[in-house]
PDB file of N, CA and C in Angstrom:
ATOM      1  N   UNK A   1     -34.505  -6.164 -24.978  1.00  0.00           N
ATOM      2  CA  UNK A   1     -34.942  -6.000 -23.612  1.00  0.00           C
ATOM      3  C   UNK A   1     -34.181  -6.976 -22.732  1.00  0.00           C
ATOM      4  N   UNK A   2     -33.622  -6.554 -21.512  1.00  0.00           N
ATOM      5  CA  UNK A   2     -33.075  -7.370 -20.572  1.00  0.00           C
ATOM      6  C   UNK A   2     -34.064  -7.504 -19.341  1.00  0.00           C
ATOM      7  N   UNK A   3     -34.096  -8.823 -19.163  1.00  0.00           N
ATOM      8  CA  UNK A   3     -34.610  -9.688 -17.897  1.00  0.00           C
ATOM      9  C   UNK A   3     -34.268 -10.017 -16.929  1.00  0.00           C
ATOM     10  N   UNK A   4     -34.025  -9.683 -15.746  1.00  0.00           N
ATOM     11  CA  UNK A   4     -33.141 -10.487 -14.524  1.00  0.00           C
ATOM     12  C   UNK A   4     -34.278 -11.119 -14.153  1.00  0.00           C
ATOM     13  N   UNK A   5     -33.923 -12.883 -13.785  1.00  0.00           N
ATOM     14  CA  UNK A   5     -34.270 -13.539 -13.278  1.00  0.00           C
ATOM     15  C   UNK A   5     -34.190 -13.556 -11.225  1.00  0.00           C
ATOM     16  N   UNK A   6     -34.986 -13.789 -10.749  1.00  0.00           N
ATOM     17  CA  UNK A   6     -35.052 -13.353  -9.679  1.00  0.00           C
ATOM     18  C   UNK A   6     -34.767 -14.415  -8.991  1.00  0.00           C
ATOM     19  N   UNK A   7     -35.188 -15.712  -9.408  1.00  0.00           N
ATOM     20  CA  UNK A   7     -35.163 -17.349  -8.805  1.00  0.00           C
ATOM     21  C   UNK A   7     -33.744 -17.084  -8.781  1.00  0.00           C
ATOM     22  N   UNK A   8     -33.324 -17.690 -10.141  1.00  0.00           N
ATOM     23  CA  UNK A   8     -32.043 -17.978 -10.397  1.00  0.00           C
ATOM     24  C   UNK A   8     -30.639 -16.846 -10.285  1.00  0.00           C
ATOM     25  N   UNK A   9     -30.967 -15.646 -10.272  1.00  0.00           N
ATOM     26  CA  UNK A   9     -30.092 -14.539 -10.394  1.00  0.00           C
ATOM     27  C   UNK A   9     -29.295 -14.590 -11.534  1.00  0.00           C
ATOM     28  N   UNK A  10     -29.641 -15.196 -12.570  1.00  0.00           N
ATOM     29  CA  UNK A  10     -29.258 -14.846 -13.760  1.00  0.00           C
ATOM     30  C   UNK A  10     -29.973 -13.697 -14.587  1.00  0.00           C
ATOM     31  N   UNK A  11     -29.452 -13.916 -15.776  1.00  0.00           N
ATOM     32  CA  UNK A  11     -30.466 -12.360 -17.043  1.00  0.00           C
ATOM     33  C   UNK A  11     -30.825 -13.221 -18.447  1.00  0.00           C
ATOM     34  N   UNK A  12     -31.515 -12.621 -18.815  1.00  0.00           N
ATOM     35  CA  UNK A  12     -32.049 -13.194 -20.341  1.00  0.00           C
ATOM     36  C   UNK A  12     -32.317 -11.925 -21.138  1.00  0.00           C
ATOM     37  N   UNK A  13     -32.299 -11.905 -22.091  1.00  0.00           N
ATOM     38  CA  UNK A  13     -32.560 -10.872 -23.382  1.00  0.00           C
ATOM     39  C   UNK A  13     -32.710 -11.149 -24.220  1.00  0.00           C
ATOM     40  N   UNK A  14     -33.874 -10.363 -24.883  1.00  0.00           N
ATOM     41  CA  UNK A  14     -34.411 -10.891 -26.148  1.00  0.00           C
ATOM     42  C   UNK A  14     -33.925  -9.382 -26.843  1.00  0.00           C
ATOM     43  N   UNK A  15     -33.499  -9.931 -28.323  1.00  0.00           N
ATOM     44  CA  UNK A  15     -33.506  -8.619 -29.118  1.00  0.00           C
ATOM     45  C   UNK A  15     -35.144  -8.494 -29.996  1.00  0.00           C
ATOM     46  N   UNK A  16     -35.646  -7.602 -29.892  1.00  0.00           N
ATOM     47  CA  UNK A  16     -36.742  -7.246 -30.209  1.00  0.00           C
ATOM     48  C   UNK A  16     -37.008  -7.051 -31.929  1.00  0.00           C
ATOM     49  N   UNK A  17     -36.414  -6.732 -32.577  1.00  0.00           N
ATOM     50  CA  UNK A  17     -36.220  -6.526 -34.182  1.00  0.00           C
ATOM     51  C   UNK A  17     -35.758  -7.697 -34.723  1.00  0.00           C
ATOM     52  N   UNK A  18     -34.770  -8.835 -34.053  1.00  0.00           N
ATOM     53  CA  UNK A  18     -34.596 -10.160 -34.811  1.00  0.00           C
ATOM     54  C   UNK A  18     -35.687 -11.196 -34.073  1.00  0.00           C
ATOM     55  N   UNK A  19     -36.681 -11.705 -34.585  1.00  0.00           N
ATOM     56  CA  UNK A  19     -37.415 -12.275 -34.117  1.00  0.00           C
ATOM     57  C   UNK A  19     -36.947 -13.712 -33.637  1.00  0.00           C
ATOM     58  N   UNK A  20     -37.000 -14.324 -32.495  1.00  0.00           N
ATOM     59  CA  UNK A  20     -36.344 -15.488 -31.825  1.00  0.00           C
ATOM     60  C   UNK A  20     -35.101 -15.433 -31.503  1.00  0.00           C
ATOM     61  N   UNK A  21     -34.487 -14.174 -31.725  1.00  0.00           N
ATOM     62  CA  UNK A  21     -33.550 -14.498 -31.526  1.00  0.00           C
ATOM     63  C   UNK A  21     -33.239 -13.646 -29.754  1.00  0.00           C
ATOM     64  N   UNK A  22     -32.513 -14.686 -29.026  1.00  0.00           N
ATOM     65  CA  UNK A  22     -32.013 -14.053 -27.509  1.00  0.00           C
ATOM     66  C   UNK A  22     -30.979 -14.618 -26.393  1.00  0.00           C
ATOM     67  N   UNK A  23     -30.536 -14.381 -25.836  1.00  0.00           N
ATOM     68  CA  UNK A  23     -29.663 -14.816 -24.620  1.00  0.00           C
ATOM     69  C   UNK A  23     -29.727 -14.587 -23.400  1.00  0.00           C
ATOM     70  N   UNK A  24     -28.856 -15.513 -22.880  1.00  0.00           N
ATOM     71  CA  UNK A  24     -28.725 -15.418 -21.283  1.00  0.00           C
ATOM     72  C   UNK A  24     -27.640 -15.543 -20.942  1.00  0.00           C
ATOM     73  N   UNK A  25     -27.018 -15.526 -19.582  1.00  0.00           N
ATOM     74  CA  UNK A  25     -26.322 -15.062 -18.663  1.00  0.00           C
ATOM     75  C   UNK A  25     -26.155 -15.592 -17.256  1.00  0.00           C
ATOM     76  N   UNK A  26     -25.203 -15.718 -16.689  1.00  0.00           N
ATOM     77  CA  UNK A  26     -25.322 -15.405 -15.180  1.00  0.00           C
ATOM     78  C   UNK A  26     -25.213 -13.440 -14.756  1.00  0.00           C
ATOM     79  N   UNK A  27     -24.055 -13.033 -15.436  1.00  0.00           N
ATOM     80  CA  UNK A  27     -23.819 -11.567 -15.307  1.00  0.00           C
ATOM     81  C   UNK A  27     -24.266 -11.124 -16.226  1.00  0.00           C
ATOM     82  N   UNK A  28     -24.285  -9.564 -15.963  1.00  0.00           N
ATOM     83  CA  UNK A  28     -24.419  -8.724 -17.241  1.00  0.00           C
ATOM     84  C   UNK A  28     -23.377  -8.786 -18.187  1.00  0.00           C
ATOM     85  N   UNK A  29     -22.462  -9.423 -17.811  1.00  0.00           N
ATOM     86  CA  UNK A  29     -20.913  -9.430 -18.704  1.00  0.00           C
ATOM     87  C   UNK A  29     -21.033 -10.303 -19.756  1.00  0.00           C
ATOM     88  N   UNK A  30     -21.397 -11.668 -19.568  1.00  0.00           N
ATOM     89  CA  UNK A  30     -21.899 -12.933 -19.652  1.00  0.00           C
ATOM     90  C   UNK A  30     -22.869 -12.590 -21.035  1.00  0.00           C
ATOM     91  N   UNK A  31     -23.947 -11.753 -20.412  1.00  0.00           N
ATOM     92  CA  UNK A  31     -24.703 -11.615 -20.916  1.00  0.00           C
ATOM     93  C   UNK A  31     -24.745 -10.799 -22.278  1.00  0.00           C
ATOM     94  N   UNK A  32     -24.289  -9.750 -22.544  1.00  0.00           N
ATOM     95  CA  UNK A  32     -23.752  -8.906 -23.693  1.00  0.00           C
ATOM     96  C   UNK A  32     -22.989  -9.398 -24.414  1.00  0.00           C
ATOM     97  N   UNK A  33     -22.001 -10.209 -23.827  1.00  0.00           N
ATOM     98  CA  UNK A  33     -21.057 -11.384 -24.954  1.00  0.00           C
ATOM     99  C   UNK A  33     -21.903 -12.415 -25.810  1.00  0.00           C
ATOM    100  N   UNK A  34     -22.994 -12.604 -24.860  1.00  0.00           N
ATOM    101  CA  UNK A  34     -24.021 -14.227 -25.916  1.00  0.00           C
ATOM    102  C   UNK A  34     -24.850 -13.400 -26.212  1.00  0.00           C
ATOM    103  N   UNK A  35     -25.293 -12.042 -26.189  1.00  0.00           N
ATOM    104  CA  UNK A  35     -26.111 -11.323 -27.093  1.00  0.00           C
ATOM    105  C   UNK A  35     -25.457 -11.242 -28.357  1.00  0.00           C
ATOM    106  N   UNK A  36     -24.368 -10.540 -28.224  1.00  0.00           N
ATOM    107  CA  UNK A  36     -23.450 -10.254 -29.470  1.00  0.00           C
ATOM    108  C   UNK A  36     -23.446 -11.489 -30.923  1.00  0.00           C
ATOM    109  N   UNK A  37     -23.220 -12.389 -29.090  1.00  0.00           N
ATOM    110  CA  UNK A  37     -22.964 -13.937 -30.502  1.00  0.00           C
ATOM    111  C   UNK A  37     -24.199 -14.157 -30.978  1.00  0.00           C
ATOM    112  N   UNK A  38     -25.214 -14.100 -30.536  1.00  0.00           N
ATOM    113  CA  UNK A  38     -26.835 -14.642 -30.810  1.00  0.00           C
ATOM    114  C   UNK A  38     -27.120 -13.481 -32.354  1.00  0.00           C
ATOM    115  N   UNK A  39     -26.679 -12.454 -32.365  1.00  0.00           N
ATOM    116  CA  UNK A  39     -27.464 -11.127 -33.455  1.00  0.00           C
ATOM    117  C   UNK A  39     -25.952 -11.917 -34.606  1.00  0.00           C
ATOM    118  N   UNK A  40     -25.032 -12.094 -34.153  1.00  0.00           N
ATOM    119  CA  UNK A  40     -24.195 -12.676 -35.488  1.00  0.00           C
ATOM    120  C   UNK A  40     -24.511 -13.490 -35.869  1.00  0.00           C
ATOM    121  N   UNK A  41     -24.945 -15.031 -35.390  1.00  0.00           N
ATOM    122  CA  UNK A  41     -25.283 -15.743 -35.610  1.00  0.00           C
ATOM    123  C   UNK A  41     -26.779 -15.727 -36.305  1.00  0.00           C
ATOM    124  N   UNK A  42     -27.867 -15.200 -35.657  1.00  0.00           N
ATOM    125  CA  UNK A  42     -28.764 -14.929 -36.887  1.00  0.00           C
ATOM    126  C   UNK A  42     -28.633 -13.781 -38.038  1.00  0.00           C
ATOM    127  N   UNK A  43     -27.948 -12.818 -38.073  1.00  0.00           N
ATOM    128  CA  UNK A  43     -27.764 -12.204 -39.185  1.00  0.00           C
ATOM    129  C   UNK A  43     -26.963 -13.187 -40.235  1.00  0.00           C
ATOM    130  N   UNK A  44     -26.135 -14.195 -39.625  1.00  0.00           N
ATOM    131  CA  UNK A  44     -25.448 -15.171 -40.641  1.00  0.00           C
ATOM    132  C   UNK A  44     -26.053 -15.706 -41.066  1.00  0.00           C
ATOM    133  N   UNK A  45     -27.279 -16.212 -40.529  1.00  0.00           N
ATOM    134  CA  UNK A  45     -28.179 -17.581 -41.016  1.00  0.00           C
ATOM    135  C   UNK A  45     -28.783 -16.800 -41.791  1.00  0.00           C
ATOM    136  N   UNK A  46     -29.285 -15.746 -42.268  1.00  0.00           N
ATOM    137  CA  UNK A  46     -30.458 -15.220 -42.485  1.00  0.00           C
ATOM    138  C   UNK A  46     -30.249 -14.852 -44.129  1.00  0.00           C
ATOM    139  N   UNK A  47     -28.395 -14.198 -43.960  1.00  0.00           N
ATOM    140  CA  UNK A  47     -27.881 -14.169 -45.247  1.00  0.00           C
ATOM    141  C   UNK A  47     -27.574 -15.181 -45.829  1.00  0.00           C
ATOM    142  N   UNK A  48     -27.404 -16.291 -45.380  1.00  0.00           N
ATOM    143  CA  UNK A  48     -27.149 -18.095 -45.618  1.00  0.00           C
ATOM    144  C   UNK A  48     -28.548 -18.271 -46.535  1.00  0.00           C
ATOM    145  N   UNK A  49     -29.340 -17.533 -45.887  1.00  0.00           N
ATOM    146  CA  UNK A  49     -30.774 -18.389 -46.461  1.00  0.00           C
ATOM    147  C   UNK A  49     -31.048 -17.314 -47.548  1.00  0.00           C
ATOM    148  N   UNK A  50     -30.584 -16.697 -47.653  1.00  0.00           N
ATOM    149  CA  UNK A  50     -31.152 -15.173 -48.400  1.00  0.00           C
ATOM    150  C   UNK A  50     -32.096 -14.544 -47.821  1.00  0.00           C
ATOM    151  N   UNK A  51     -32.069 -14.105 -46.828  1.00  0.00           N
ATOM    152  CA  UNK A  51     -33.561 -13.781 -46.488  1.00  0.00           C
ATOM    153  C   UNK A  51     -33.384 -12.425 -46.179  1.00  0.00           C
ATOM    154  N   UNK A  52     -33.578 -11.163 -45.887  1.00  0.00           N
ATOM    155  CA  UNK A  52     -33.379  -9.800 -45.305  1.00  0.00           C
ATOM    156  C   UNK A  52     -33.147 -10.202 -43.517  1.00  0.00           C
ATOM    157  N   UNK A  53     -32.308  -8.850 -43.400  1.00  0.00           N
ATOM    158  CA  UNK A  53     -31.823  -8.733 -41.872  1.00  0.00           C
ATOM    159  C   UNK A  53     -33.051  -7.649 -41.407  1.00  0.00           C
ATOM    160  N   UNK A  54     -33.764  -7.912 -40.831  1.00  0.00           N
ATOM    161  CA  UNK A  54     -34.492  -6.836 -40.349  1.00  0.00           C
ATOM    162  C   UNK A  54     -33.274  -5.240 -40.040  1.00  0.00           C
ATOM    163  N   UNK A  55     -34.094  -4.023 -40.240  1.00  0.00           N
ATOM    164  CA  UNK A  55     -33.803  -2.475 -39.763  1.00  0.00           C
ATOM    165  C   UNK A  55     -33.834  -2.506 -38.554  1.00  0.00           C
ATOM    166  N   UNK A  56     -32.657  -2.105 -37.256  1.00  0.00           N
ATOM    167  CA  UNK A  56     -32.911  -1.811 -35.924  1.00  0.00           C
ATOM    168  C   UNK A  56     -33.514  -0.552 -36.339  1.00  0.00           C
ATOM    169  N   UNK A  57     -34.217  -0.942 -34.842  1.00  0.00           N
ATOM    170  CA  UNK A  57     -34.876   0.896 -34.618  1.00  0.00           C
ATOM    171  C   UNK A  57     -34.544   0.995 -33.078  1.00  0.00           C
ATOM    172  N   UNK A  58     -34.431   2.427 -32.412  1.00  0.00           N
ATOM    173  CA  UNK A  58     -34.451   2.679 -31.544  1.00  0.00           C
ATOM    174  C   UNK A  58     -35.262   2.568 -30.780  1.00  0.00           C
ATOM    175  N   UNK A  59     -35.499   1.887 -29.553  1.00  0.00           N
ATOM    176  CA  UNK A  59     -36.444   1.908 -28.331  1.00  0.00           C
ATOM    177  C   UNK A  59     -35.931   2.449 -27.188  1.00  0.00           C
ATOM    178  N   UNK A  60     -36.967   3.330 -26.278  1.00  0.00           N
ATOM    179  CA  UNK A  60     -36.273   3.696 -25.160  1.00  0.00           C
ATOM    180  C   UNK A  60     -37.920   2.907 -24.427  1.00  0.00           C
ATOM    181  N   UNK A  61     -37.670   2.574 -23.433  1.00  0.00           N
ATOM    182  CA  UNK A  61     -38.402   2.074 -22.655  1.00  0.00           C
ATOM    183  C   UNK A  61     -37.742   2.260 -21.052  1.00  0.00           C
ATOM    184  N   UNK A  62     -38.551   3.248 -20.583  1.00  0.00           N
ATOM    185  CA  UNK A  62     -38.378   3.511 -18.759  1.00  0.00           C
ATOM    186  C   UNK A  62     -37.823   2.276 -18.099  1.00  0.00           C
ATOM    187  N   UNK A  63     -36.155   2.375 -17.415  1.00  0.00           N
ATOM    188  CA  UNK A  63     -36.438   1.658 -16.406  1.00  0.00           C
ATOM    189  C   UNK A  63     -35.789   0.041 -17.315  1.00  0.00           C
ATOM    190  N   UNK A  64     -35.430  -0.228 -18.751  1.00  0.00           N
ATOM    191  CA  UNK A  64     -34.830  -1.302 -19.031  1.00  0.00           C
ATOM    192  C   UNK A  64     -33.729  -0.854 -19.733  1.00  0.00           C
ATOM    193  N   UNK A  65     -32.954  -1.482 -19.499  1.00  0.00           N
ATOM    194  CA  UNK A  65     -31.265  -1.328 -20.058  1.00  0.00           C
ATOM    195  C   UNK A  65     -31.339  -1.342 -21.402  1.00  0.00           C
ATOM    196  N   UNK A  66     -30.545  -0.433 -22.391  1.00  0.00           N
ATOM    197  CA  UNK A  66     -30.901  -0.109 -23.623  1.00  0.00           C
ATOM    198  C   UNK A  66     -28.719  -0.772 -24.047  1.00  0.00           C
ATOM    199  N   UNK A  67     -28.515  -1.399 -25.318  1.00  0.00           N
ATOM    200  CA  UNK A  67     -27.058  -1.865 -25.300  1.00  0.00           C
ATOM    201  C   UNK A  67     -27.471  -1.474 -26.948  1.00  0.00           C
ATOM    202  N   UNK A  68     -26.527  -0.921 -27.285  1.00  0.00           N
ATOM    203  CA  UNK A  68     -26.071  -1.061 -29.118  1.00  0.00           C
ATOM    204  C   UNK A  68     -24.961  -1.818 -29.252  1.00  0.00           C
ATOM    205  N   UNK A  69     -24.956  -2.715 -30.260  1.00  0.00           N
ATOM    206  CA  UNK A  69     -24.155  -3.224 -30.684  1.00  0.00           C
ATOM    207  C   UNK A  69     -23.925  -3.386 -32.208  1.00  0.00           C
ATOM    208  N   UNK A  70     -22.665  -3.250 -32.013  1.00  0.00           N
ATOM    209  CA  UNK A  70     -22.375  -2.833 -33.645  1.00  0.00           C
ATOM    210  C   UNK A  70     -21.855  -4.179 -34.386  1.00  0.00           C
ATOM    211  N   UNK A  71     -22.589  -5.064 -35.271  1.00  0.00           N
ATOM    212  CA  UNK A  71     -22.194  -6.257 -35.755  1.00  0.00           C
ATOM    213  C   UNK A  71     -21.681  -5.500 -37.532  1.00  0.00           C
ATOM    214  N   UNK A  72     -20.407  -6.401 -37.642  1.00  0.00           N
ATOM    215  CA  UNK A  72     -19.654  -6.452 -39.209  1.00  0.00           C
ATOM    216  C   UNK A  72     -19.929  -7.150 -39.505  1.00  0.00           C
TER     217      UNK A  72
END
């Protein structure tokens, strides 16, 4: 889910299926780049620890920006 901040005019996003894990932004540009890095970075730790990567699932939710990203 993406957040625009209204104070600051920045964005925040949380990915919903990796738990804690999320980013921010000034742009949306900004913002999809430190998402990207945030889902690599915990899928790394997670296999570091042995632990399972959670299954994405699809959400559509009215009205919030939906991004796939494809991590190797």
């Amino acid at each position: 889910m993406v957040h625009e901040d209204h104070e600051s005019g920045g964005y925040w996003a949380e990915v919903v299926d990796l738990p804690g894990c999320f980013a921010s932004g000034d742009t949306l540009d900004e913002l999809e780049r430190d998402v990207r890095d945030a889902i690599e970075t915990y899928i790394a730790a997670q296999e570091k620890l042995g632990k399972p990567v959670p299954k994405g699932r699809k959400i559509d939710v009215p009205g919030v920006r939906r991004w796939e990203i494809a991590v190797a």
